[in-house]
Every structure is written in C-alpha cells, then in structure tokens.
C-alpha atoms as a PDB file:
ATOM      1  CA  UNK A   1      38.499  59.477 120.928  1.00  0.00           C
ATOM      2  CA  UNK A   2      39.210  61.365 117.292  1.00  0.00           C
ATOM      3  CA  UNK A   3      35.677  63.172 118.510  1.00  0.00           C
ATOM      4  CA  UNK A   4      36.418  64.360 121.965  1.00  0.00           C
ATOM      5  CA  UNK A   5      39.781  65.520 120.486  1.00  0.00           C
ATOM      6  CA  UNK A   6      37.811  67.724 117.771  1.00  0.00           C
ATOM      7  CA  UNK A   7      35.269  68.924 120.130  1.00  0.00           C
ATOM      8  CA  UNK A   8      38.382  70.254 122.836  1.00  0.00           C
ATOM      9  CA  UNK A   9      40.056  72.290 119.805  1.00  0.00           C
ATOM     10  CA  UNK A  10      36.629  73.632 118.685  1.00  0.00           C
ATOM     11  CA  UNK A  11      36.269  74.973 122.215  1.00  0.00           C
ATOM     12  CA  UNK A  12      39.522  76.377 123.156  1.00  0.00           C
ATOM     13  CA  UNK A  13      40.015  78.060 119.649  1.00  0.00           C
ATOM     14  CA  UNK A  14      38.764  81.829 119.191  1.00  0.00           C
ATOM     15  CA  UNK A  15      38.043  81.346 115.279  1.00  0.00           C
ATOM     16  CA  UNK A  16      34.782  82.646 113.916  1.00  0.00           C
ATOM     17  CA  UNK A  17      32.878  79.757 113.189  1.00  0.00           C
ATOM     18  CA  UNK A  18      33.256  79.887 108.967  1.00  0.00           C
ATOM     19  CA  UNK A  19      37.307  79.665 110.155  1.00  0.00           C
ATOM     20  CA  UNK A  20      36.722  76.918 112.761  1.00  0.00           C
ATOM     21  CA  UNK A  21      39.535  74.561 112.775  1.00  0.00           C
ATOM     22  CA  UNK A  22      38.950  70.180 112.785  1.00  0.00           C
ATOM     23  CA  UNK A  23      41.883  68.657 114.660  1.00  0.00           C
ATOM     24  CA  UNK A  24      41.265  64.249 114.598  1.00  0.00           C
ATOM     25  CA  UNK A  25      44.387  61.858 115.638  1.00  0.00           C
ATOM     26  CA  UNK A  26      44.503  59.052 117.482  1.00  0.00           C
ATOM     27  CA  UNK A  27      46.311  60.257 120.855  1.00  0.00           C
ATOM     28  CA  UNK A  28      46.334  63.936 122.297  1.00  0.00           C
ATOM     29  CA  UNK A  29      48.707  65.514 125.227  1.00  0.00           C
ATOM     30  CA  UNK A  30      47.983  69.039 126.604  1.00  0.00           C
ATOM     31  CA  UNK A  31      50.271  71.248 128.896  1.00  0.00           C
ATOM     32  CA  UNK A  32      48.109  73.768 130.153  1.00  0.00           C
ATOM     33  CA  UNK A  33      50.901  75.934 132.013  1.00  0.00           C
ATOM     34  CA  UNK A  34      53.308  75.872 128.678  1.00  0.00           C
ATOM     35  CA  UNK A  35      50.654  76.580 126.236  1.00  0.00           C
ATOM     36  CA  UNK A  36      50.843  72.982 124.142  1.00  0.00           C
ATOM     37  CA  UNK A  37      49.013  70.322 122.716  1.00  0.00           C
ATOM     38  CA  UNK A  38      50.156  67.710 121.021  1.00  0.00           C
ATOM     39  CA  UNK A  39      48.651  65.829 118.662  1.00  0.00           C
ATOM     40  CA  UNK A  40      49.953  62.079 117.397  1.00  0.00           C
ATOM     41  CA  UNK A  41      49.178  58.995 115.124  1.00  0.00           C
ATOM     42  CA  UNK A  42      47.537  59.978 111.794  1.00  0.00           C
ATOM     43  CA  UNK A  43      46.770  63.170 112.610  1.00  0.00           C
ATOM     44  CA  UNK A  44      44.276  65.134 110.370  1.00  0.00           C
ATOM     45  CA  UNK A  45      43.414  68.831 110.284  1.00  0.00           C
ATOM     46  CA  UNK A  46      40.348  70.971 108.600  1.00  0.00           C
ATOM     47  CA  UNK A  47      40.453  74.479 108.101  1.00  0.00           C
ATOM     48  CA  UNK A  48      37.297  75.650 105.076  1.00  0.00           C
ATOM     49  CA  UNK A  49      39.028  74.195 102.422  1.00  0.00           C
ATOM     50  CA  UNK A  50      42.608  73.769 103.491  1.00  0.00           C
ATOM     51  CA  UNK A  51      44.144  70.336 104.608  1.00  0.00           C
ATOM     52  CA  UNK A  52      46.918  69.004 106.346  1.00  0.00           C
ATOM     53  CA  UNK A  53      47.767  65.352 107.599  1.00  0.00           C
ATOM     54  CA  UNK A  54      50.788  63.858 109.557  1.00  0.00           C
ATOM     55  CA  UNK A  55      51.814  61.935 112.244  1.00  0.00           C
ATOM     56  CA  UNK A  56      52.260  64.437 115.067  1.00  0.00           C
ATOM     57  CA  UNK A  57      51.195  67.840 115.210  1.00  0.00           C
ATOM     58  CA  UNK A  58      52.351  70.519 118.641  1.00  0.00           C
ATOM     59  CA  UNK A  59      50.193  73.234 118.969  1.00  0.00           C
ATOM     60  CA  UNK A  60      51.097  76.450 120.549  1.00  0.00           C
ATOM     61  CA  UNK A  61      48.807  78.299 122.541  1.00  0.00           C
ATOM     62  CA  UNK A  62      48.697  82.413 123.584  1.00  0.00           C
ATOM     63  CA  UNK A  63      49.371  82.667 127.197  1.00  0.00           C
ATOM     64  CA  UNK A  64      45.978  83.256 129.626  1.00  0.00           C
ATOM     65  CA  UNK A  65      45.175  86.682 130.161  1.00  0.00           C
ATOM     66  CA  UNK A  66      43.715  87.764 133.535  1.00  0.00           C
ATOM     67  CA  UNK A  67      39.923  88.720 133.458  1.00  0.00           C
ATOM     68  CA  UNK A  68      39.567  86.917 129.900  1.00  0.00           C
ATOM     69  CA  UNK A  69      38.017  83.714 128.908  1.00  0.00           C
ATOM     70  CA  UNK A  70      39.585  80.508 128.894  1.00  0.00           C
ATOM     71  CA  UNK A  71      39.826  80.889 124.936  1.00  0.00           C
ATOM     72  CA  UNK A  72      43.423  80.361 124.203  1.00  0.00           C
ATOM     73  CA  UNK A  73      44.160  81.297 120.519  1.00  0.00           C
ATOM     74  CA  UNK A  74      46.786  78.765 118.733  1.00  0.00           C
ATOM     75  CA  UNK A  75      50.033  81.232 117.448  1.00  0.00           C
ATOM     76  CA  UNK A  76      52.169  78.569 115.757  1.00  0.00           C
ATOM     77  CA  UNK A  77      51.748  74.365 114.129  1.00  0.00           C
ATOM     78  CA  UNK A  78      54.502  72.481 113.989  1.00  0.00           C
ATOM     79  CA  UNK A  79      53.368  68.963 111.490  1.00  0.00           C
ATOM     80  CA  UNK A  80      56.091  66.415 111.163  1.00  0.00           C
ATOM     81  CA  UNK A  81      55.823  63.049 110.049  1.00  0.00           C
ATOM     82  CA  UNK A  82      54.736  62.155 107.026  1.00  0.00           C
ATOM     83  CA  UNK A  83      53.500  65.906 106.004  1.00  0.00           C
ATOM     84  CA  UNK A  84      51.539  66.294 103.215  1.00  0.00           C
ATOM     85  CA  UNK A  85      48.602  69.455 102.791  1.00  0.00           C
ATOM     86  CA  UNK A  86      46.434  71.185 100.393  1.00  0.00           C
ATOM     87  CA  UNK A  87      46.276  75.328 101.023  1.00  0.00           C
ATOM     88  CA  UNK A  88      43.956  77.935  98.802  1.00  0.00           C
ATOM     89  CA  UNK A  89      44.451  81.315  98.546  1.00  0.00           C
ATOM     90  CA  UNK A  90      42.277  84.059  96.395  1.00  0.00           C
ATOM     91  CA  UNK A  91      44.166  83.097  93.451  1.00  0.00           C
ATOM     92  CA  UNK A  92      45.851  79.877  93.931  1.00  0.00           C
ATOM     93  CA  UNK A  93      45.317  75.932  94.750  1.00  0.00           C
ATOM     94  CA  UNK A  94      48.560  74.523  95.878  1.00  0.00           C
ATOM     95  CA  UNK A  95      49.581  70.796  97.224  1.00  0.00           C
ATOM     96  CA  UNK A  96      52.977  70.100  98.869  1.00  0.00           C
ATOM     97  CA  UNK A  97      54.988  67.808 101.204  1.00  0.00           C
ATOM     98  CA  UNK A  98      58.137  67.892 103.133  1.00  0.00           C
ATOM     99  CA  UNK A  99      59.793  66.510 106.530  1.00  0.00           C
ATOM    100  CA  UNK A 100      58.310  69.536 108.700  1.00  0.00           C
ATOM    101  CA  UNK A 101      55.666  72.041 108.427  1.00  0.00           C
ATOM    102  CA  UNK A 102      54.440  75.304 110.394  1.00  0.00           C
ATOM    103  CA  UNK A 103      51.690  77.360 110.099  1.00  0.00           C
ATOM    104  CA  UNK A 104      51.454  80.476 111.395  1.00  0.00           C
ATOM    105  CA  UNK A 105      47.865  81.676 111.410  1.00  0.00           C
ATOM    106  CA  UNK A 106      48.140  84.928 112.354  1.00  0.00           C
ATOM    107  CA  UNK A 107      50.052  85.599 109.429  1.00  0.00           C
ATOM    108  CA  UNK A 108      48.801  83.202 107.003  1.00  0.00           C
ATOM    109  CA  UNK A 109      51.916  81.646 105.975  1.00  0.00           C
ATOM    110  CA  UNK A 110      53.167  78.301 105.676  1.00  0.00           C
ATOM    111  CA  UNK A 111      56.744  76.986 105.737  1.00  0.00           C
ATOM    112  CA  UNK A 112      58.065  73.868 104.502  1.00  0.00           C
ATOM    113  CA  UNK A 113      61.285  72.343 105.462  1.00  0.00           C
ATOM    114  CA  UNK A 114      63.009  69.810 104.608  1.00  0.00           C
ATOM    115  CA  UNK A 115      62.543  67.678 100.904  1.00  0.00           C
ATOM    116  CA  UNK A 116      60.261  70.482 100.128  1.00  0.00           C
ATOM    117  CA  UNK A 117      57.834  69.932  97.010  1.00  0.00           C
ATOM    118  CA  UNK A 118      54.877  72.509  95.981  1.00  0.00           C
ATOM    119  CA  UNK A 119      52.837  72.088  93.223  1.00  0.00           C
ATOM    120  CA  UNK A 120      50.826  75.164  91.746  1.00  0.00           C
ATOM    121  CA  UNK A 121      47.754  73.439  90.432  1.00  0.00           C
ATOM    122  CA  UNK A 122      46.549  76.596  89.182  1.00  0.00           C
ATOM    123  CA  UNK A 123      49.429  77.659  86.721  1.00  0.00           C
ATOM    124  CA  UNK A 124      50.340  73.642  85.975  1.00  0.00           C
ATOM    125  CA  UNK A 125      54.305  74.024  88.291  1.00  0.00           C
ATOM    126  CA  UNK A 126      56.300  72.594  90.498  1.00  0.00           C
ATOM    127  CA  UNK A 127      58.432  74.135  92.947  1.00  0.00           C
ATOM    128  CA  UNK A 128      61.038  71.612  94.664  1.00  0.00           C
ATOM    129  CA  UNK A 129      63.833  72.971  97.171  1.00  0.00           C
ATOM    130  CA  UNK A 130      64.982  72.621 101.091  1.00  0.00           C
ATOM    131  CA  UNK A 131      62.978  75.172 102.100  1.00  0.00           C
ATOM    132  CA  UNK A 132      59.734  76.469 100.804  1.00  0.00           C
ATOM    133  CA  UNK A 133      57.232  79.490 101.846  1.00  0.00           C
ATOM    134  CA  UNK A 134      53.409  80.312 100.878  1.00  0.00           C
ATOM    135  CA  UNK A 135      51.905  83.553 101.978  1.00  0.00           C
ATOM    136  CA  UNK A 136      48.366  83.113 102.110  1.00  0.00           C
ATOM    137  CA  UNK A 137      47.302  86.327 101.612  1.00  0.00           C
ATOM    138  CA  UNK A 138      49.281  87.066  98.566  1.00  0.00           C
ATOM    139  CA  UNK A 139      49.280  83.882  97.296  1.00  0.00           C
ATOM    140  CA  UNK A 140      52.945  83.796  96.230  1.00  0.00           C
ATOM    141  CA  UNK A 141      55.514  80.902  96.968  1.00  0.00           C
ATOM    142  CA  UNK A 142      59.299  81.447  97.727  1.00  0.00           C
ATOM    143  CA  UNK A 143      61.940  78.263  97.784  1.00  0.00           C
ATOM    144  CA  UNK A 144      65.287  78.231  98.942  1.00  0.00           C
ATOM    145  CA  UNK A 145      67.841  75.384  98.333  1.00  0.00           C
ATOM    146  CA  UNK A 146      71.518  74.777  98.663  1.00  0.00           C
ATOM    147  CA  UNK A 147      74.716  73.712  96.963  1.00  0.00           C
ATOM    148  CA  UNK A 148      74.027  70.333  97.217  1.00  0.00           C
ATOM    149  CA  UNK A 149      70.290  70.291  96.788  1.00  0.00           C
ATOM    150  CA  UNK A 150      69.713  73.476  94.508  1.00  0.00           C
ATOM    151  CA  UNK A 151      66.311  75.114  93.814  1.00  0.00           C
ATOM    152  CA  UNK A 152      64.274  73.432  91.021  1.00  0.00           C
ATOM    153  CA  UNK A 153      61.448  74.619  88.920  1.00  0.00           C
ATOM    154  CA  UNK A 154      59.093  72.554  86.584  1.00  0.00           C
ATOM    155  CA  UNK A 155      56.734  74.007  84.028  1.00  0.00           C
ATOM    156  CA  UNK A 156      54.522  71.942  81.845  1.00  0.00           C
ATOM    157  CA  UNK A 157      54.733  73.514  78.206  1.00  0.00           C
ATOM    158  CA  UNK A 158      54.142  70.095  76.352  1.00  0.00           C
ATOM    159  CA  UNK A 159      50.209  70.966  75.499  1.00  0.00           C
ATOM    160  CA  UNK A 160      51.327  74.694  74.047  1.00  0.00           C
ATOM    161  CA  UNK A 161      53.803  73.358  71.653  1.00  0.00           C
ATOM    162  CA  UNK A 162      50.745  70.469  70.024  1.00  0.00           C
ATOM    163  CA  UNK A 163      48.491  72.839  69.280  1.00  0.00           C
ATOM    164  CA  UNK A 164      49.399  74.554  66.134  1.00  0.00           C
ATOM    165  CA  UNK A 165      49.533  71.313  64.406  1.00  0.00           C
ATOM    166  CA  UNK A 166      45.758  70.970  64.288  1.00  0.00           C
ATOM    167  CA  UNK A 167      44.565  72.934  61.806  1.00  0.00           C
ATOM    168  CA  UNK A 168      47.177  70.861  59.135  1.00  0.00           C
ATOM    169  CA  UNK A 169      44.631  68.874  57.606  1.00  0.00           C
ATOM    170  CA  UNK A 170      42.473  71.440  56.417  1.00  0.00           C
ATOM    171  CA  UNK A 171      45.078  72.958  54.633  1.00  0.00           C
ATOM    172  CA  UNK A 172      45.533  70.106  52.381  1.00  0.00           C
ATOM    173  CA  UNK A 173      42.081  69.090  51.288  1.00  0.00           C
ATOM    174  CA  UNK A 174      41.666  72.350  48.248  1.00  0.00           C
ATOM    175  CA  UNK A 175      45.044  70.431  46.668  1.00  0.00           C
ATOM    176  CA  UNK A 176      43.478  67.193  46.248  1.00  0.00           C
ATOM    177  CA  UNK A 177      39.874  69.130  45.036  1.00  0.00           C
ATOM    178  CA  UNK A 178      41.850  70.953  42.387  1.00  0.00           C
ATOM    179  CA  UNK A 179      44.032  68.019  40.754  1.00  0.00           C
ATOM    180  CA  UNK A 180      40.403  65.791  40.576  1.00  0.00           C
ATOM    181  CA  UNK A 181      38.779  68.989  37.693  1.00  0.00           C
ATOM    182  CA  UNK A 182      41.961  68.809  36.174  1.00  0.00           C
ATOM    183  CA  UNK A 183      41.563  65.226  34.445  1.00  0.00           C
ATOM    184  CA  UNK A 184      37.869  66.377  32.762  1.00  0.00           C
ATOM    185  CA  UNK A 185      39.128  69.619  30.932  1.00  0.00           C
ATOM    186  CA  UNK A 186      41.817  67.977  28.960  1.00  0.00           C
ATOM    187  CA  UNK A 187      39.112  64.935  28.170  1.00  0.00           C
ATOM    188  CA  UNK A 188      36.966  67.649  26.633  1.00  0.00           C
ATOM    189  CA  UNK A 189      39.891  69.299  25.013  1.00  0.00           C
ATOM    190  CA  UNK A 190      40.815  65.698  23.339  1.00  0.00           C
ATOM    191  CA  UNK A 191      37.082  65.287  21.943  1.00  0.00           C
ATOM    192  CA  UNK A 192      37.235  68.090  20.406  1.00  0.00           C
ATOM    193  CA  UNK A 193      40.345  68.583  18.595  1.00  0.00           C
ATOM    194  CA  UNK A 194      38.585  64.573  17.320  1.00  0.00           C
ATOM    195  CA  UNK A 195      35.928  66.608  16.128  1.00  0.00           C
ATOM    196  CA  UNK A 196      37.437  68.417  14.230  1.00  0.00           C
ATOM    197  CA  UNK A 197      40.299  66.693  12.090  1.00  0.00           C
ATOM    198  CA  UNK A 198      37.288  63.905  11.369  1.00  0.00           C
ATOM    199  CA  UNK A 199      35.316  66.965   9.817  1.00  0.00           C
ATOM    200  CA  UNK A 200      38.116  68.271   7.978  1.00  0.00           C
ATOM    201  CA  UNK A 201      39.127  64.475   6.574  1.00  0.00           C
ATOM    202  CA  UNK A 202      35.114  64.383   5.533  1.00  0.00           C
ATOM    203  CA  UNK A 203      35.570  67.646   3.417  1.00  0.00           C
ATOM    204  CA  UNK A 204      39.019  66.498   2.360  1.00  0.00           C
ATOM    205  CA  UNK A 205      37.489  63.391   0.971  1.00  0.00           C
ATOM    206  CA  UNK A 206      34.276  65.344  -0.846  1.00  0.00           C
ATOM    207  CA  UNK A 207      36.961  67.510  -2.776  1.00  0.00           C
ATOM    208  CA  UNK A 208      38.980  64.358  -4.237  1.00  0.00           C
ATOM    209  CA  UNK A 209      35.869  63.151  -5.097  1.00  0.00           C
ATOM    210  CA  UNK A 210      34.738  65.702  -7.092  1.00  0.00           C
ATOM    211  CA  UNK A 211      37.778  66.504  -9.032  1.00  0.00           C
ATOM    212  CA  UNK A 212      37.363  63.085 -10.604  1.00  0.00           C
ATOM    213  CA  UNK A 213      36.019  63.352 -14.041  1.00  0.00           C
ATOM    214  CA  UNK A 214      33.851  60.206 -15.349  1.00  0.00           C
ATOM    215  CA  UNK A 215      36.011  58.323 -17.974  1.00  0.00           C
ATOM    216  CA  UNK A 216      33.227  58.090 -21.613  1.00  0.00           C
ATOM    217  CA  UNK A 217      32.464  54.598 -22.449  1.00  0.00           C
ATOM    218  CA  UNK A 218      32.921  53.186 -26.254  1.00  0.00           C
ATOM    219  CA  UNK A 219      29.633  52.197 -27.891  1.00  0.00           C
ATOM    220  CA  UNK A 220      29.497  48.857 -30.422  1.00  0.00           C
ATOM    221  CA  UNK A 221      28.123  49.951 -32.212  1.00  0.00           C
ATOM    222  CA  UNK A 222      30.991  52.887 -34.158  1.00  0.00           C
ATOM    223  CA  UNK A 223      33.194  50.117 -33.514  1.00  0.00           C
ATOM    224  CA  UNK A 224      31.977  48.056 -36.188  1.00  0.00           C
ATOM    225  CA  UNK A 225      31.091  50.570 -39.064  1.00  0.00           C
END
C-alpha cells in the first residue's frame, strides 16, 4: 500500500524530477473536488535531502484548470502528530519538532507551531519557542513565544572557553631544564675554591719548614778535654 501511495503523489505532482516528492503512510484519503489528500499512520515524506515524519499529513492541491493536465500542484502541508523533520538550505542543516507543521512550497518556508524546538546544526544552537519559522531560501529562522512560554536561545560556548588551556604545559618544561644546570656550576665552583686553599696550605707548610734552622750537635770528644 506505502507503494501505490508514493507512486499516486509522484504522478499528480508537477516537480521536476531532482525535486520529486516521496509521500509513504499506511492509509491515504483523496477529495478530488476540494483539492485534498490526506495522509495517516506513520506517515513519511522525501524531498532531495529534506525529511519530515508524522502521523497525519493533509495535502492541498491547486484547483484544475480547463485545457490543462490532470497535474495538480500541492500549495500548502499541514503534519501533525508526532512532527519531527530535517530541512537544508544553501547555508544551513536544521532539525526541529513541534505539535503542527506546514510547508509551503511555493515559498519555501516552514512553520512550526506549537512546543516548537529548532536546532541549527550548522552554528551548534537551539532555538525553542511557540512558534517558529525557516525560510528556505534565506536560510534564516524566526521564533516567537509568549508570556508564559517566552522565547529561548541556546548556544554551545563550552569547547571555546577549553582551548587556551592547552598550550600550559609547554610553558613549564624550560623552568625545570634551567634549575637541573644549576646544581653542576656550584659543584665546580666548590672543587675549586678546594683547590686552591690545599695549594696555599702546601706552600704555607714549605715556608715553616724552611725557616727552621738545624740545632749543632755537641761532639765527645771537646767534652772531655
């Protein structure tokens, strides 16, 4: 059944075929004369890279047009149910959620209502509020809230405020090099200074020596006559 449903939307769609759109769900409803279809029970839809799944989705057709073909372009979605989607733009990759969603292709824009949430995965924030808007083409989001649910915005500036702590440890190896060729110098310093009160004791102890004069030894011999 998902198949026949995705074939039907392929056919009465007018998009190019690099903008075709998927529709798959488990039961389908069309009202020729009003211009709907409706779409319910885990209903998934394609378009290139963008993504959108719920539990019903109503299409709304352009009216027939005498001497045309039976191509009937879709003007408006209307997801509820469950909503959650995935929508690129030139510059951006969002995901969001909410209680209601419509899509307005002919304009490109998307608008969320209800427990809105948005999150810009390009530029790492979150955008929360009651009502929320993505233009397509420009790639900007607006959000509106209220007094009891106000507007709130969540950036993620943790990873910024880590990174000048890295380089730290390099700045503290040179200390710990210079206080290790402190400890030889003043060993040198020691063995030297040695050095040289030994040699000046050694030429103390050659002068003392020399100043002595041999003491003359009595011979027997005068000592008798």
């Amino acid at each position: 059944m998902k198949i026949l449903l995705t074939f039907f939307i392929l056919f009465m769609s007018a998009f190019a075929a690099e903008n075709k759109l998927i529709i798959d769900s488990n039961n389908f409803e069309a009202y020729d004369a009003k211009g709907i279809a409706i779409f319910t029970g885990d209903v998934k839809m394609v378009r290139i890279k963008d993504k959108l799944n719920a539990q019903k989705v109503v299409v709304y057709l352009a009216p027939k047009e005498e001497g045309k073909s039976n191509n009937r372009e879709p003007l408006k979605y209307v997801a509820t149910g469950e909503v959650d989607f995935e929508v690129f733009t030139d510059i951006k990759h969002y995901k969001g959620r909410g209680e209601k969603v419509i899509y307005m292709p002919q304009e490109m824009k998307y608008e969320i209502i209800g427990n809105g949430y948005l999150k810009d995965i390009t530029e790492d924030k979150t955008l929360i509020g009651e009502t929320i808007y993505i233009d397509q083409k420009s790639g900007n989001a607006t959000v509106k809230g209220s007094k009891d649910k106000p507007v709130r915005f969540i950036l993620n500036i943790e990873s910024k405020k880590e990174s000048p702590k890295e380089p730290e440890p390099t700045q503290v190896a040179p200390k710990v090099q210079e206080s290790k060729t402190v400890a030889p110098e003043k060993n040198v310093l020691d063995e030297v200074q040695n050095s040289e009160a030994q040699a000046t004791q050694k030429e103390k102890n050659t002068e003392t020596m020399s100043d002595v004069q041999p003491t003359p030894t009595k011979s027997p011999t005068n000592e008798n006559n």
